[in-house]
PDB file of N, CA and C in Angstrom:
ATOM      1  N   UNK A   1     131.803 243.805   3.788  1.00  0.00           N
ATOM      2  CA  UNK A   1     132.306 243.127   4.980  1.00  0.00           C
ATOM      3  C   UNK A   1     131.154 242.911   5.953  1.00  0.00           C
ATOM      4  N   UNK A   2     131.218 241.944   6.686  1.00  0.00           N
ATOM      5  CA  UNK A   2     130.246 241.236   7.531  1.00  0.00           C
ATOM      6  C   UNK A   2     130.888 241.724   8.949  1.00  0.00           C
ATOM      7  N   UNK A   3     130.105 242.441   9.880  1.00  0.00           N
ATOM      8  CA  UNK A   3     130.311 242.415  11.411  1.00  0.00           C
ATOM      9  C   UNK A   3     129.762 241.747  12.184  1.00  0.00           C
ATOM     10  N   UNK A   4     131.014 240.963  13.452  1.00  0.00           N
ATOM     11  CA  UNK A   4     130.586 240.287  13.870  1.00  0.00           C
ATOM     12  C   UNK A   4     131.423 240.720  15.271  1.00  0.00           C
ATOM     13  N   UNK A   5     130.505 240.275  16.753  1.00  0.00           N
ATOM     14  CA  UNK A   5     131.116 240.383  17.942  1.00  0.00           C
ATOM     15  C   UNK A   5     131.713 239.345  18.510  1.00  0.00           C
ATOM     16  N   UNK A   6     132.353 239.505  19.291  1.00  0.00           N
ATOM     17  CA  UNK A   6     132.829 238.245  19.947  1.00  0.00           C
ATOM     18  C   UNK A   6     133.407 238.539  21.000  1.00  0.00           C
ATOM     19  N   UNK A   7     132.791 237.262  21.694  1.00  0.00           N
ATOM     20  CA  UNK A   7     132.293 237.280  23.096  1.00  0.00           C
ATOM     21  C   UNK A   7     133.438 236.182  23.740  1.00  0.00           C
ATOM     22  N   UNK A   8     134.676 236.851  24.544  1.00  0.00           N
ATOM     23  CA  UNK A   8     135.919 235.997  24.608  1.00  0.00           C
ATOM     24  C   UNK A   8     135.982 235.608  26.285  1.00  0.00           C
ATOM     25  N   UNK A   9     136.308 234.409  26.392  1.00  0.00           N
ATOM     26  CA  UNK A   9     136.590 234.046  27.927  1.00  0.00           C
ATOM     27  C   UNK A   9     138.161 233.158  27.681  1.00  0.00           C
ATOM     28  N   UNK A  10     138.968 233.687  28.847  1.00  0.00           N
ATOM     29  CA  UNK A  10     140.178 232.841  28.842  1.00  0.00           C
ATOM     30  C   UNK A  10     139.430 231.321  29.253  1.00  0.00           C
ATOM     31  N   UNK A  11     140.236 230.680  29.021  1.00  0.00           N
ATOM     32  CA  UNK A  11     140.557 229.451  29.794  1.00  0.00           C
ATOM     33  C   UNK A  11     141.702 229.327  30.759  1.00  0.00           C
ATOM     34  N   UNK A  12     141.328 227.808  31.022  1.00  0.00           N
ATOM     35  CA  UNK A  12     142.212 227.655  32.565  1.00  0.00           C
ATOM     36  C   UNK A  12     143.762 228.012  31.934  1.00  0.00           C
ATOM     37  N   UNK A  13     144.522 227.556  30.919  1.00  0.00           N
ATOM     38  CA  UNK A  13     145.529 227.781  29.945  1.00  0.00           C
ATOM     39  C   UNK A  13     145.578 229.185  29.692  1.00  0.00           C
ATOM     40  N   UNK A  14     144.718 229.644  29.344  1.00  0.00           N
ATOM     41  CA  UNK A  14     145.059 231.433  29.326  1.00  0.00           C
ATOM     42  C   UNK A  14     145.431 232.292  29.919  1.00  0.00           C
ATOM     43  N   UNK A  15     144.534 231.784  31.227  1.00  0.00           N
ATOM     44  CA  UNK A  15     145.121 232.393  32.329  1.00  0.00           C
ATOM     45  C   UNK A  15     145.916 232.700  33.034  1.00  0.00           C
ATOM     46  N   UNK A  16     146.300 231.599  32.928  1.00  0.00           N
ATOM     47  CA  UNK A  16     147.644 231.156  33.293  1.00  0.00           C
ATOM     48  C   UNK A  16     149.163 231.823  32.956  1.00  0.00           C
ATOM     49  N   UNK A  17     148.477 232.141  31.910  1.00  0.00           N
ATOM     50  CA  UNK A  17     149.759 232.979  30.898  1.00  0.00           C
ATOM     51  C   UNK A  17     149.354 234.339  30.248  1.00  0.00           C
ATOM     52  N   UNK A  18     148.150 234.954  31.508  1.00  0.00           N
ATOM     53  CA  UNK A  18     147.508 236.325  30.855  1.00  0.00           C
ATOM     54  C   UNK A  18     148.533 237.688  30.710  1.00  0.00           C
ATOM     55  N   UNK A  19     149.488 237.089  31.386  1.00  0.00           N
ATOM     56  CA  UNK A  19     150.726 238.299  30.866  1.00  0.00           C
ATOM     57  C   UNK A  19     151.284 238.099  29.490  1.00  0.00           C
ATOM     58  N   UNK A  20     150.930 237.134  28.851  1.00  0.00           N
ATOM     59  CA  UNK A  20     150.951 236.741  27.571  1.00  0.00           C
ATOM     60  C   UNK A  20     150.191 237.285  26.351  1.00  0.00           C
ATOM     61  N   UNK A  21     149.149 237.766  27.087  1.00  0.00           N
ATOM     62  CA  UNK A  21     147.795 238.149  26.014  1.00  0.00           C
ATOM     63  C   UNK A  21     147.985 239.108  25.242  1.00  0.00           C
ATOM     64  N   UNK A  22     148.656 240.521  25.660  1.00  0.00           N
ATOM     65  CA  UNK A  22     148.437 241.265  24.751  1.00  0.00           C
ATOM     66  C   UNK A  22     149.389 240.844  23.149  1.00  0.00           C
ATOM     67  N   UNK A  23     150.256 240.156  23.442  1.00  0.00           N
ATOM     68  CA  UNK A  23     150.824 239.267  22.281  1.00  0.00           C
ATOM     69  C   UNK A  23     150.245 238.879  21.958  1.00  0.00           C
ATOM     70  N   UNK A  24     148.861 238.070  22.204  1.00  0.00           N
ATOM     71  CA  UNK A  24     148.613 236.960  21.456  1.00  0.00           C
ATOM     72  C   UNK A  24     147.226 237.978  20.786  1.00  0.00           C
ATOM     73  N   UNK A  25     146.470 239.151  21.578  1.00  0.00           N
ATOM     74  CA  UNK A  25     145.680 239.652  20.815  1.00  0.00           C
ATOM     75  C   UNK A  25     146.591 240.357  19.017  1.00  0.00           C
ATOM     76  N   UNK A  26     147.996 240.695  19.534  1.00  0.00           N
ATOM     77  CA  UNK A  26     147.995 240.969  18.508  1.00  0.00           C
ATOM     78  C   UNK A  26     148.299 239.822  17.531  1.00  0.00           C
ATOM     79  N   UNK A  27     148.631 239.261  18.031  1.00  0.00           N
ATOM     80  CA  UNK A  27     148.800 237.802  16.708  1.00  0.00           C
ATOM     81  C   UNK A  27     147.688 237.553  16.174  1.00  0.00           C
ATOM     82  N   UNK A  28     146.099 237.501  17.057  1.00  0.00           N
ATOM     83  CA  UNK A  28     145.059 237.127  16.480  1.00  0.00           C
ATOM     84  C   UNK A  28     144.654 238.585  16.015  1.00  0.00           C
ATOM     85  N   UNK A  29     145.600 239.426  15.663  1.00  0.00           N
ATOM     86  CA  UNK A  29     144.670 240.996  14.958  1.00  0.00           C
ATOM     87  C   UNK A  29     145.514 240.449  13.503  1.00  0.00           C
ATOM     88  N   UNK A  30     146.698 239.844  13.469  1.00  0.00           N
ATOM     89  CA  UNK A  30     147.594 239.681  12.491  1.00  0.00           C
ATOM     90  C   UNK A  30     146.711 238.582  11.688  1.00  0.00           C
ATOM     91  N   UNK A  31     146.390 237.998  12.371  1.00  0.00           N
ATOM     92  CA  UNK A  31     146.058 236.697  11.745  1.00  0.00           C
ATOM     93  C   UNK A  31     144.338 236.787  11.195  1.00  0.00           C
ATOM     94  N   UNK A  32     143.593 237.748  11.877  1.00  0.00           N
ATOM     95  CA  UNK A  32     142.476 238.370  10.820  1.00  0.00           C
ATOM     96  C   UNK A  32     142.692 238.722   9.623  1.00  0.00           C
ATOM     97  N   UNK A  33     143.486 239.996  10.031  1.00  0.00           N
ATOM     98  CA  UNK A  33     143.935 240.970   8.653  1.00  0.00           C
ATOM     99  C   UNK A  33     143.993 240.047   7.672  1.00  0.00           C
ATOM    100  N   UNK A  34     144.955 238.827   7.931  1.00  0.00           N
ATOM    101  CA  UNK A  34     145.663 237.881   6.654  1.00  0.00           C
ATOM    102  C   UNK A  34     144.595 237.019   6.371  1.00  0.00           C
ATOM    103  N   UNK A  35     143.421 237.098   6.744  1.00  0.00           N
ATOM    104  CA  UNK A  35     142.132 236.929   6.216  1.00  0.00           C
ATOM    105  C   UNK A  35     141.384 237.691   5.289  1.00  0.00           C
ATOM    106  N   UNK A  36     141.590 238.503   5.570  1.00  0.00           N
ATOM    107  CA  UNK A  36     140.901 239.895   4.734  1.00  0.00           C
ATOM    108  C   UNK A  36     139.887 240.048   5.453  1.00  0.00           C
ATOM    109  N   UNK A  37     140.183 239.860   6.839  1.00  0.00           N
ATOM    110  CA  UNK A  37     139.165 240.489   8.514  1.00  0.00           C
ATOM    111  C   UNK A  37     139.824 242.066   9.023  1.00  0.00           C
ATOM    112  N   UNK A  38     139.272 242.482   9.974  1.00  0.00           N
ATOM    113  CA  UNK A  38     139.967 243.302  10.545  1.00  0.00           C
ATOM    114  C   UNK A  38     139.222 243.429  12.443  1.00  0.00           C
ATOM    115  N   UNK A  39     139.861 244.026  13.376  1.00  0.00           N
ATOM    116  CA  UNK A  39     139.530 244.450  14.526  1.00  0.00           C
ATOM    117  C   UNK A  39     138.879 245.843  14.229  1.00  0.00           C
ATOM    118  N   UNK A  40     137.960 245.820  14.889  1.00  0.00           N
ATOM    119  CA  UNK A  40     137.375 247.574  14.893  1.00  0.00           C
ATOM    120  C   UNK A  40     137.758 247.758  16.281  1.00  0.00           C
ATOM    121  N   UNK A  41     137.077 246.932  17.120  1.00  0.00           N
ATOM    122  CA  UNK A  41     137.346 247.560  18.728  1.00  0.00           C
ATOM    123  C   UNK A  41     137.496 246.175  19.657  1.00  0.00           C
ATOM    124  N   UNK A  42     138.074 246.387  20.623  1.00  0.00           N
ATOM    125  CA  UNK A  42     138.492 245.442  21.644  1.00  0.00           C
ATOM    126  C   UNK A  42     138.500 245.866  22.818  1.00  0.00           C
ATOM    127  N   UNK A  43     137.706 245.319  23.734  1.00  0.00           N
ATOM    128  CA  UNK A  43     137.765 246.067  25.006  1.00  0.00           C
ATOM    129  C   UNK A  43     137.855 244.341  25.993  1.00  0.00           C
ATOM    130  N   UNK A  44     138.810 245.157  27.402  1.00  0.00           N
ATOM    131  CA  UNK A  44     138.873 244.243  28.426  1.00  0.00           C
ATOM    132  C   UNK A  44     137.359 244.350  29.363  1.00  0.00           C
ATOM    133  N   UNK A  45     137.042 243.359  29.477  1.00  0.00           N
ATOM    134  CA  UNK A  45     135.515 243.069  29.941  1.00  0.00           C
ATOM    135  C   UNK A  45     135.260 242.858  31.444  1.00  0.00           C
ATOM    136  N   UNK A  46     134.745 243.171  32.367  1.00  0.00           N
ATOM    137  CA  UNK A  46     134.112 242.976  33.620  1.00  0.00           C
ATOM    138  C   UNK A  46     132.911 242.147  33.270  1.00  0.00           C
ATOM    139  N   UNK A  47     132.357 241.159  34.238  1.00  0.00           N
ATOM    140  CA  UNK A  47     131.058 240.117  34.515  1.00  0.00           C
ATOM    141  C   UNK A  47     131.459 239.009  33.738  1.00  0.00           C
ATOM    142  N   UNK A  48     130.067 238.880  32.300  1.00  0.00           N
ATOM    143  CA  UNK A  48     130.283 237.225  32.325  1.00  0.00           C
ATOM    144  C   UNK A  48     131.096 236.674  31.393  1.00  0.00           C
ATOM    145  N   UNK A  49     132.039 237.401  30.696  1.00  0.00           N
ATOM    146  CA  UNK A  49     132.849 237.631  29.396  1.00  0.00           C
ATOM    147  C   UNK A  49     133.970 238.416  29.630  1.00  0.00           C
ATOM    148  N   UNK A  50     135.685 238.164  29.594  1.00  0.00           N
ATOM    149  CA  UNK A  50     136.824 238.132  30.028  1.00  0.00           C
ATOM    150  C   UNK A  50     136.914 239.490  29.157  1.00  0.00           C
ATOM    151  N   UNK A  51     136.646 239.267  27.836  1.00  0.00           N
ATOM    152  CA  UNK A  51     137.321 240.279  26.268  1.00  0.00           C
ATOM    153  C   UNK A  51     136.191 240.235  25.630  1.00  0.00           C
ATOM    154  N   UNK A  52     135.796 241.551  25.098  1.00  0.00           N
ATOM    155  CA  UNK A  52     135.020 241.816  23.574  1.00  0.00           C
ATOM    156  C   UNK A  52     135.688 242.091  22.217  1.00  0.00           C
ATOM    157  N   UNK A  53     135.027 241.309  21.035  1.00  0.00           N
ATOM    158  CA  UNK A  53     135.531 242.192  20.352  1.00  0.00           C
ATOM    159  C   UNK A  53     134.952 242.863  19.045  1.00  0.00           C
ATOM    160  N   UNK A  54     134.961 243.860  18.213  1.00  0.00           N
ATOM    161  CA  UNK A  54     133.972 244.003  16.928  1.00  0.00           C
ATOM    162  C   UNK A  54     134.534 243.781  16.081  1.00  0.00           C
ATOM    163  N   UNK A  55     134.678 242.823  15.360  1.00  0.00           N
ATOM    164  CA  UNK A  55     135.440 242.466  14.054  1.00  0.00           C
ATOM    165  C   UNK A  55     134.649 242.835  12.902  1.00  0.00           C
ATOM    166  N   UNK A  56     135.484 242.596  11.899  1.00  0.00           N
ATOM    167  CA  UNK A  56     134.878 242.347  10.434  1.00  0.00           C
ATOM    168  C   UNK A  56     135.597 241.635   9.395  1.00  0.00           C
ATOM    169  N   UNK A  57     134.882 240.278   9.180  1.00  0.00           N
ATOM    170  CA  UNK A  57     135.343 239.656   8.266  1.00  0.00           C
ATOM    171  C   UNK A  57     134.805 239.315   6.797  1.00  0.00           C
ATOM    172  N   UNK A  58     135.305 239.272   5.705  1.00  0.00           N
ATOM    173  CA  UNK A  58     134.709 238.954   4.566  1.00  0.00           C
ATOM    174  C   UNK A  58     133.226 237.763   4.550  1.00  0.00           C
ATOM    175  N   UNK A  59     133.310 236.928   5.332  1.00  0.00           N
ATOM    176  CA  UNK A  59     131.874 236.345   4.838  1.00  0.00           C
ATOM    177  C   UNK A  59     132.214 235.210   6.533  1.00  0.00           C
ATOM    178  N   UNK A  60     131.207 234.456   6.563  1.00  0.00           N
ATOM    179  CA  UNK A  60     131.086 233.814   7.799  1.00  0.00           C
ATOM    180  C   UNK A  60     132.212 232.392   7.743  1.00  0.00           C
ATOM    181  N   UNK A  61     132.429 232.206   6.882  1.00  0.00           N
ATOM    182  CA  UNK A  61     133.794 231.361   6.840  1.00  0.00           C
ATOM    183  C   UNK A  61     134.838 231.834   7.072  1.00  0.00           C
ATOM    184  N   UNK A  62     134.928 232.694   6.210  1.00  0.00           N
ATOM    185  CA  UNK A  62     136.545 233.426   7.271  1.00  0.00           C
ATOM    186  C   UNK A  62     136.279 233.480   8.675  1.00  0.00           C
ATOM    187  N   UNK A  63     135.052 234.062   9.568  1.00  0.00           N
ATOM    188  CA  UNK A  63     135.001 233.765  10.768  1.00  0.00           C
ATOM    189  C   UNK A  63     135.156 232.992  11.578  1.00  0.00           C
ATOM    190  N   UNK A  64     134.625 231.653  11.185  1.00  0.00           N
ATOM    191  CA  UNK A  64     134.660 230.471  11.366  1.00  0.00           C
ATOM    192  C   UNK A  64     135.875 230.185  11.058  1.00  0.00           C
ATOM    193  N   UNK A  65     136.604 229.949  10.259  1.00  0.00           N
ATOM    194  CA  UNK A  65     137.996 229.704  10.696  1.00  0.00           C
ATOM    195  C   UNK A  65     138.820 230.112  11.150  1.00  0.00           C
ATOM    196  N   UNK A  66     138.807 231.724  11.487  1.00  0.00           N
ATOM    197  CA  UNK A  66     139.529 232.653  12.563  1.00  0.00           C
ATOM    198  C   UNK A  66     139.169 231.941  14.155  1.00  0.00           C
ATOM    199  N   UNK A  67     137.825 231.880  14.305  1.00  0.00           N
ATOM    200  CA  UNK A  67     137.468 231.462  15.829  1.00  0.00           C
ATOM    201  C   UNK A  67     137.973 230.039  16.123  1.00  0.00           C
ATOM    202  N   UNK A  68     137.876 229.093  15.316  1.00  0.00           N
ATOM    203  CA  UNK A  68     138.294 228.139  15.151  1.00  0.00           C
ATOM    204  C   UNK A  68     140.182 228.129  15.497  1.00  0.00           C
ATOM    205  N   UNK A  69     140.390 228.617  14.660  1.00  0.00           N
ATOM    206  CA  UNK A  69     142.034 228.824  14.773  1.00  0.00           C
ATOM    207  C   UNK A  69     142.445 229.372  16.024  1.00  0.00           C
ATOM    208  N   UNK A  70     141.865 230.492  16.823  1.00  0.00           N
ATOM    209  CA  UNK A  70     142.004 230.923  17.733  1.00  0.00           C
ATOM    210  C   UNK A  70     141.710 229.498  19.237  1.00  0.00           C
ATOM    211  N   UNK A  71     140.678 228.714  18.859  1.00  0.00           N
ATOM    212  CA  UNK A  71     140.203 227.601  19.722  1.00  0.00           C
ATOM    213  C   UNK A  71     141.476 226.804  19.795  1.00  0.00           C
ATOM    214  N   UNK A  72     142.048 226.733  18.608  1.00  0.00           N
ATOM    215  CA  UNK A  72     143.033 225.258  18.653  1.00  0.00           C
ATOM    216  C   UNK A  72     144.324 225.799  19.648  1.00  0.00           C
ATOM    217  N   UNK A  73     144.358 226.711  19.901  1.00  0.00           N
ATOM    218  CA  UNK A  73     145.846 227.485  20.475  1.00  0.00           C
ATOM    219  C   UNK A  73     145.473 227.544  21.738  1.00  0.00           C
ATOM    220  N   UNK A  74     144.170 227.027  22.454  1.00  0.00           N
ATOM    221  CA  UNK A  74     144.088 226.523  24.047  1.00  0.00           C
ATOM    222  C   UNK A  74     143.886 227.722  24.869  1.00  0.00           C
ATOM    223  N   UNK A  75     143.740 229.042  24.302  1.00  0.00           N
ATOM    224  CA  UNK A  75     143.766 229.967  25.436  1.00  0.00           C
ATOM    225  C   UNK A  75     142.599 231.242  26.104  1.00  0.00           C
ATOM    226  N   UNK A  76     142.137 230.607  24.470  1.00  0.00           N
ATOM    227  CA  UNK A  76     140.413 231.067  24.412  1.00  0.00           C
ATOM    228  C   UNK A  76     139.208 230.781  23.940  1.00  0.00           C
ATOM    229  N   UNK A  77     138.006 230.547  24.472  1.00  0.00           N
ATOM    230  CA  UNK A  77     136.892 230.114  24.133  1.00  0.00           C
ATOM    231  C   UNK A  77     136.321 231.782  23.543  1.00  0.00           C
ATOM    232  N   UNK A  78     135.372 231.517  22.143  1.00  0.00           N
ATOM    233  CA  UNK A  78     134.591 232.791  21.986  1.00  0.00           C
ATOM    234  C   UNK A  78     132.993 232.337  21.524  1.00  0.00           C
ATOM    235  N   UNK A  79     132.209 233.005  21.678  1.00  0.00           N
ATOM    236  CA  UNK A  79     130.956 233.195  20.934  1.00  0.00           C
ATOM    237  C   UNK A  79     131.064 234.426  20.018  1.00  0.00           C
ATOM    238  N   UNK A  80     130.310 234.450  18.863  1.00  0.00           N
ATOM    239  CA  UNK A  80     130.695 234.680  17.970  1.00  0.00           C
ATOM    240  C   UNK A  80     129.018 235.276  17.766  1.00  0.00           C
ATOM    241  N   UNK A  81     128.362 236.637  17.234  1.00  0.00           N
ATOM    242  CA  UNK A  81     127.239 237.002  16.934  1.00  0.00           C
ATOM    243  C   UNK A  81     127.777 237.949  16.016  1.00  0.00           C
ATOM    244  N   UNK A  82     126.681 237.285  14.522  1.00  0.00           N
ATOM    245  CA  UNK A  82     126.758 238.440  13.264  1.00  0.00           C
ATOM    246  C   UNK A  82     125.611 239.409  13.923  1.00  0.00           C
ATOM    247  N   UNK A  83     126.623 240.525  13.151  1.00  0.00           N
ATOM    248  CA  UNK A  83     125.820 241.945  13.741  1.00  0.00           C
ATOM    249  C   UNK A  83     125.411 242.423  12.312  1.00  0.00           C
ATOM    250  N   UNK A  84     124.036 243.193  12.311  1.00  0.00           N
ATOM    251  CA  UNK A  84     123.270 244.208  11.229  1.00  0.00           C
ATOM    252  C   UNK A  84     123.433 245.443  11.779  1.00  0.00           C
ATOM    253  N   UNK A  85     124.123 246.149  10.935  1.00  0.00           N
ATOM    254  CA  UNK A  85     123.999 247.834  11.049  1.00  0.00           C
ATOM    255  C   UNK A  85     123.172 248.443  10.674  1.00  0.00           C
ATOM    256  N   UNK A  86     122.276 249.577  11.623  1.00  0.00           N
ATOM    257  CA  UNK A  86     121.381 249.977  12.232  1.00  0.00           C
ATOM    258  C   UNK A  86     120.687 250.076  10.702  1.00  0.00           C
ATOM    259  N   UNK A  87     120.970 250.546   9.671  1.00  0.00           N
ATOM    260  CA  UNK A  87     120.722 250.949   8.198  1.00  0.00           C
ATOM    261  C   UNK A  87     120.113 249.189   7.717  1.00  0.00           C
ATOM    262  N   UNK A  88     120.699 248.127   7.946  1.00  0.00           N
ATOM    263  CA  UNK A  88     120.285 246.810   7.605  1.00  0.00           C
ATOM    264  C   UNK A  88     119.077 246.705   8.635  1.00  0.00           C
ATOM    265  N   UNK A  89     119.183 246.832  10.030  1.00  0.00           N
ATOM    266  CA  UNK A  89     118.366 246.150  11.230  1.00  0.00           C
ATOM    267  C   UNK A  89     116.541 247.085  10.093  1.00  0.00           C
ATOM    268  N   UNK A  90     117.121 248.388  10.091  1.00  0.00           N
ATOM    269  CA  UNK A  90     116.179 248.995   9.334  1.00  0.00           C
ATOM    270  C   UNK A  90     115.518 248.857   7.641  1.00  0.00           C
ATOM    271  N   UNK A  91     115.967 247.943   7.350  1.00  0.00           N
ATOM    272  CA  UNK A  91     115.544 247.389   6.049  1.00  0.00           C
ATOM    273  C   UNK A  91     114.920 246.491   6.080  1.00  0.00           C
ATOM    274  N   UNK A  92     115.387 245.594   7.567  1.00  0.00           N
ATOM    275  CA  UNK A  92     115.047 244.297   7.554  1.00  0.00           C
ATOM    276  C   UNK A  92     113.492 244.219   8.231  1.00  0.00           C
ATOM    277  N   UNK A  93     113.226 245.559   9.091  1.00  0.00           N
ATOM    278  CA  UNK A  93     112.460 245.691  10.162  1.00  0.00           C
ATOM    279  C   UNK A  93     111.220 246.112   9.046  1.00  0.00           C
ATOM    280  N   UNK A  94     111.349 247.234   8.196  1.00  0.00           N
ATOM    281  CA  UNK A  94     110.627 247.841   6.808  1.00  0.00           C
ATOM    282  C   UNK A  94     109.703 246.711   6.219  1.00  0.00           C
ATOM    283  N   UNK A  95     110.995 245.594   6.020  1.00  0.00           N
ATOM    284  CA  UNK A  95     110.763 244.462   5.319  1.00  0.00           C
ATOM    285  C   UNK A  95     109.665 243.366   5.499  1.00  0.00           C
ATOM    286  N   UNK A  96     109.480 243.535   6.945  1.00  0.00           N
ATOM    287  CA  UNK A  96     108.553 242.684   7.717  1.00  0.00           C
ATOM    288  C   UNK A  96     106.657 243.173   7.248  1.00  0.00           C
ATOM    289  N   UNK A  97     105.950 241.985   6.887  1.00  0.00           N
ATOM    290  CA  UNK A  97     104.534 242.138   6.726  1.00  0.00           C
ATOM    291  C   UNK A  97     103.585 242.175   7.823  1.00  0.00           C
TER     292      UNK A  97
END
C-alpha cells in the first residue's frame, strides 16, 4: 500500500453545510475502503488547511480517483502528497551517489 496525505479545504458549499461533514467524512472513509484504500488518521486543522488526512491506497490511481470523486460532490478541494516511510526515505537517501 502507498501513503498518501491530504491536504483538505472546504469550499464555499461545504461550509455551508459543515454540520454535514462528519457524514460525509464517513462516506468518503466508506468509499476508500471500497477501493481497497483505507484512513489511518484524520485530524480537524487550524491555519492554511480546514482537514488532514493519512490515507493509504493501493497505487496512485485509486487515489486519483478517490480525490477526484470526492471533488465532484462540491464540498471539498484536496492536495494530495505521496508519502515514503522513514525505512524508504532511507533507502532512497543510501541510494543517492
Amino acid at each position: 500500500m502507498t501513503t498518501y496525505i491530504l491536504l483538505i479545504n472546504w469550499t464555499d458549499q461545504g461550509i455551508r453545510t459543515v454540520k454535514d461533514s462528519a457524514k460525509r467524512l464517513d462516506a468518503a472513509r466508506n468509499l476508500l475502503g471500497s477501493m481497497g484504500g483505507s484512513f489511518d488518521k484524520f485530524y480537524l486543522t487550524m491555519g492554511e488547511y480546514d482537514m488532514a488526512a493519512i490515507c493509504e491506497a493501493p497505487d496512485d490511481r485509486v487515489m486519483a480517483r478517490f480525490t477526484l470523486t470526492l471533488a465532484m460532490a462540491g464540498n471539498v478541494r484536496t492536495k494530495t502528497l505521496k508519502a515514503f516511510s522513514e525505512v524508504n526515505y532511507r533507502d532512497i537517501i543510501g541510494s543517492l551517489s
